[in-house]
Structure formats: C-alpha cells, structure tokens
Protein backbone atom coordinates (compact mmCIF):
# COMPACT_ATOMS: atom_id res chain seq x y z
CA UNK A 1 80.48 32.20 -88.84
CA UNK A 2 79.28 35.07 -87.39
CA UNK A 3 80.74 38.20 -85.52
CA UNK A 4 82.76 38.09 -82.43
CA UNK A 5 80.72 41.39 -80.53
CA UNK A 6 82.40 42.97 -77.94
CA UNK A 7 80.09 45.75 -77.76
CA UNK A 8 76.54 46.41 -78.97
CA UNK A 9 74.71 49.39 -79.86
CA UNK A 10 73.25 49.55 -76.49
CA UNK A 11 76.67 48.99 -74.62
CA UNK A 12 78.35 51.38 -77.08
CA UNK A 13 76.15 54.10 -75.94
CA UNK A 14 76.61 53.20 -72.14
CA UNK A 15 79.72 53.69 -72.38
CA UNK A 16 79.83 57.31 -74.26
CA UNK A 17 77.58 58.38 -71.85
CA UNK A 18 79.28 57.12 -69.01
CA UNK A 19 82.72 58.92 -70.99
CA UNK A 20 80.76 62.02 -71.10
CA UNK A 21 80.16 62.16 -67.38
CA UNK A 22 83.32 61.41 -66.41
CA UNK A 23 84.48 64.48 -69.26
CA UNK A 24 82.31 66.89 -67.32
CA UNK A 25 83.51 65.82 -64.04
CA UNK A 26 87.25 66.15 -65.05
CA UNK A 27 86.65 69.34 -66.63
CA UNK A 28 84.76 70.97 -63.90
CA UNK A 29 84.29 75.13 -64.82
CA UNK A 30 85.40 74.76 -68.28
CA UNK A 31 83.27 76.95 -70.41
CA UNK A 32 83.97 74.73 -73.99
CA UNK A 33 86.13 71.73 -74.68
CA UNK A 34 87.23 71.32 -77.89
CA UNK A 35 86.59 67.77 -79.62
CA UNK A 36 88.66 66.42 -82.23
CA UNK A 37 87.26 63.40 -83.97
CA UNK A 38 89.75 60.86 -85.97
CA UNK A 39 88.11 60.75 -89.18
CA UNK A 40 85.72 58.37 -89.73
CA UNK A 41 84.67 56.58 -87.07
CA UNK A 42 86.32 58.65 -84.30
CA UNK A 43 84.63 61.52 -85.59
CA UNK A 44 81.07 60.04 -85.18
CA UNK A 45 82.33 59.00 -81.77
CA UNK A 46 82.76 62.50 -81.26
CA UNK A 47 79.81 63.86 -82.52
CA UNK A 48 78.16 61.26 -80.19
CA UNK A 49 80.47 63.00 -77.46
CA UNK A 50 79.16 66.22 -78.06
CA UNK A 51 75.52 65.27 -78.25
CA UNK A 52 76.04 63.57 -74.94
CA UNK A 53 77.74 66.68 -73.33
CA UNK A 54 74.90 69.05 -74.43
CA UNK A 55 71.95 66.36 -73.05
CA UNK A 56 73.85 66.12 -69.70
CA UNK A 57 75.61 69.30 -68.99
CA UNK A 58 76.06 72.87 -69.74
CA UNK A 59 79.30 73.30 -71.20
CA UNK A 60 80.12 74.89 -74.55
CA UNK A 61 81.46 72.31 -77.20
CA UNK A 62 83.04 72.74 -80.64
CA UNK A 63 84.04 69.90 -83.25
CA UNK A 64 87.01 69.60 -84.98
CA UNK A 65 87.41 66.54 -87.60
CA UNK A 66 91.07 65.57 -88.25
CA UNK A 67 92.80 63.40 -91.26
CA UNK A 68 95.67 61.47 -91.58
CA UNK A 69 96.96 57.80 -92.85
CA UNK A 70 96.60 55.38 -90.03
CA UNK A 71 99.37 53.70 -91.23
CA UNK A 72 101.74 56.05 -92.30
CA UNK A 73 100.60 59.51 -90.51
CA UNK A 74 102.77 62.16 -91.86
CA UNK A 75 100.45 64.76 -93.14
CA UNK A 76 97.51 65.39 -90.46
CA UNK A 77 94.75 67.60 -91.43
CA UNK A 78 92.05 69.63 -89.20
CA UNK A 79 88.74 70.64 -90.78
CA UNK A 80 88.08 73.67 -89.58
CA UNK A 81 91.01 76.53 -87.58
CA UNK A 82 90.15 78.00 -84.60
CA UNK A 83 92.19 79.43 -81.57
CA UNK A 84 92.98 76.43 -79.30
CA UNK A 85 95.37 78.90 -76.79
CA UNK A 86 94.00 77.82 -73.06
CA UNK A 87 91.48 75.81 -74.42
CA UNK A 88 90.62 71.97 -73.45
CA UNK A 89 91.09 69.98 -76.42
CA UNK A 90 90.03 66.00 -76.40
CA UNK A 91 91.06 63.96 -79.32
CA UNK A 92 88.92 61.10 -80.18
CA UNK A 93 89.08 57.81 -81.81
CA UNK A 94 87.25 54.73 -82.17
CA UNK A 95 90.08 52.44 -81.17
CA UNK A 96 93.22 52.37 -79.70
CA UNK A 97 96.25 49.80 -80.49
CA UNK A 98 99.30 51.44 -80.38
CA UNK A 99 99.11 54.76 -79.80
CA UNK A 100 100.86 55.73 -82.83
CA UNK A 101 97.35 57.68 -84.00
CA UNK A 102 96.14 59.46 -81.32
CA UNK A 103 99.97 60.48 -81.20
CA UNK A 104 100.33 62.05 -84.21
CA UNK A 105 96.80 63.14 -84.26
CA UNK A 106 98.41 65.70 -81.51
CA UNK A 107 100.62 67.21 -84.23
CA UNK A 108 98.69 70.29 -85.24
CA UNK A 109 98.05 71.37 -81.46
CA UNK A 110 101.96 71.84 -81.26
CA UNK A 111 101.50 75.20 -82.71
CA UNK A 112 99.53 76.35 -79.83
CA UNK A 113 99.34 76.23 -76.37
CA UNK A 114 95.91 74.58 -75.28
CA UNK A 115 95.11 74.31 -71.73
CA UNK A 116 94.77 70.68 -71.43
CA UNK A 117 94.99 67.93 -74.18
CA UNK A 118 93.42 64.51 -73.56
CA UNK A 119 91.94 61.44 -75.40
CA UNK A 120 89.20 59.57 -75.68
CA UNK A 121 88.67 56.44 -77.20
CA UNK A 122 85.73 53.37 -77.57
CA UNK A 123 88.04 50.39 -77.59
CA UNK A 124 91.60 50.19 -75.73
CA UNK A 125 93.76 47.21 -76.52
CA UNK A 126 96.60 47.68 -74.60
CA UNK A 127 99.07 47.18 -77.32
CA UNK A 128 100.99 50.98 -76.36
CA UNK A 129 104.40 51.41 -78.64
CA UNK A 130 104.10 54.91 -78.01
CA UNK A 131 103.78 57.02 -74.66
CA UNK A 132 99.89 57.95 -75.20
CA UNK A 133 97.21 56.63 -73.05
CA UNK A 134 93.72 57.70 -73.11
CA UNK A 135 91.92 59.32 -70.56
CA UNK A 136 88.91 58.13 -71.24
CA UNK A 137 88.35 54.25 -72.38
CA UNK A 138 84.83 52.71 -72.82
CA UNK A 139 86.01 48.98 -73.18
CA UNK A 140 89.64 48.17 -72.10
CA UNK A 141 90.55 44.55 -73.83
CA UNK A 142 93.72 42.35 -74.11
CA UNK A 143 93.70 40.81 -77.92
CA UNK A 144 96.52 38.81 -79.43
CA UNK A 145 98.90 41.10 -81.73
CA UNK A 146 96.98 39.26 -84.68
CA UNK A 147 93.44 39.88 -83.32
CA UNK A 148 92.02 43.54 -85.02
CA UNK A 149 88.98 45.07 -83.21
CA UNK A 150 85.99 46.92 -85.76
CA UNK A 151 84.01 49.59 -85.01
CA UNK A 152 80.69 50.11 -86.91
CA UNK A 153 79.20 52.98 -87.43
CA UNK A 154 76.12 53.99 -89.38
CA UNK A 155 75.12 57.27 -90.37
CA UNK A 156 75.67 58.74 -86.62
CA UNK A 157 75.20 55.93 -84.67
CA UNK A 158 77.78 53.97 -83.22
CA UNK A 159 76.52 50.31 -83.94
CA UNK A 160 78.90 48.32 -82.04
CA UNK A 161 82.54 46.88 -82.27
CA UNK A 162 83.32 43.28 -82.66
CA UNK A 163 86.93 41.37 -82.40
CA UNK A 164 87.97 39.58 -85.59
C-alpha cells in the first residue's frame, strides 16, 4: 500500500513561496525578521523560508534553530543568541496538531521583548488544545485524532507530506 500524499514536492514549494509573500506583505518596512526553525523538519522549512525571502524581497533575515521534546517540551533550546528586543520573530514548524509545540517553542522569547511573534507552519490540522494559531498555513486539513500527517524532508528540500 502506498502513501496517502497530501502534498508533493512541487505543491510543498507553492505553498512556501506563496507563505513567503504573504510574510513580506505582513511585514511591510521591516528591515530583518527573525526565523526560528523547530528542529528538524521545521528548520529546513525555515531555511526554505529564508531562501524564499531573499529570491523575492529585500529584507534582512537571520536563522535561529530551536530544540525541544515534542512530547514532553520542558527544556527548549536556541542555537545561536542574539538580541530579539523589537525584532519580528516567526517560529516555524513542519506541522501543526495541537499547538502544544509551537507554544512552548515561544518559551525562550519570554525573556525579551520582540516586536512581533508569529508562526508559520506546512501542515495545519486543526486539532488546537492550546491558544496558538499560525499565521501562516500552507495546507489547512481536518484528520481524525488517530490520523498523523509526515513531512519529508531531504537534505534541504522539502519532499512532500503524506497522511498516514
């Protein structure tokens, strides 16, 4: 049996560039934007981001990768310190179920005071326990509580994401 795609390669990219437009638009005289990618795939998703951003516009961009346990997020991580005061930060990930990631993901930007804080992810499932909704969604999709969406990446493409 094969895989249930919901996105291809092709689509995938669509949609970050069509994210990327819609970043510049809402971000309009910003001179950098901070992106935080959710180790591993969200990160690639962001690097994808900022590749995008520099093709398309002319806005300054600087990547942040940030770890924690999916499941249990108690410790997050960033890779990399740099003043975030009055800055636009956009936190990343490849897929969005509850919003219990891209929540705590926020956790280190509470000891500053950024400018604006948004989020960005590939897949939404519409599954929110928590009070985080992304800003920017490039496939929006109502699964069954039992149904888990994949994203595939390779090297730094983003390859697709299929339903399982």
């Amino acid at each position: 049996m094969g895989l249930n795609y919901i996105l291809t390669e092709e689509i995938a990219e669509k949609k970050l560039r069509r994210m990327a437009y819609e970043i510049l638009e809402n971000n309009f005289g910003e001179k950098e934007i901070i992106l935080v990618g959710i180790r591993e795939s969200g990160l690639v998703i962001a690097r994808n981001i900022q590749r995008l951003l520099n093709e398309i516009g002319r806005i300054g961009t600087e990547l942040i990768g940030v770890s924690l346990d999916k499941k249990m997020p108690a410790e997050v991580k960033l890779s990399k310190d740099l003043p975030l005061n009055d800055k636009v930060v956009i936190v990343i990930d490849d897929v969005a179920n509850s919003g219990k990631t891209l929540l705590y993901a926020l956790k280190p930007f509470l000891a500053f005071h950024p400018k604006k804080i948004q989020a960005l992810v590939l897949v939404e499932r519409r599954h929110n326990a928590f009070p985080v909704k992304p800003d920017y969604v490039g496939l929006s999709i109502a699964t069954t509580l039992q149904e888990h969406i994949y994203v595939e990446v390779e090297g730094e493409k983003v390859k697709g994401a299929y339903l399982q």
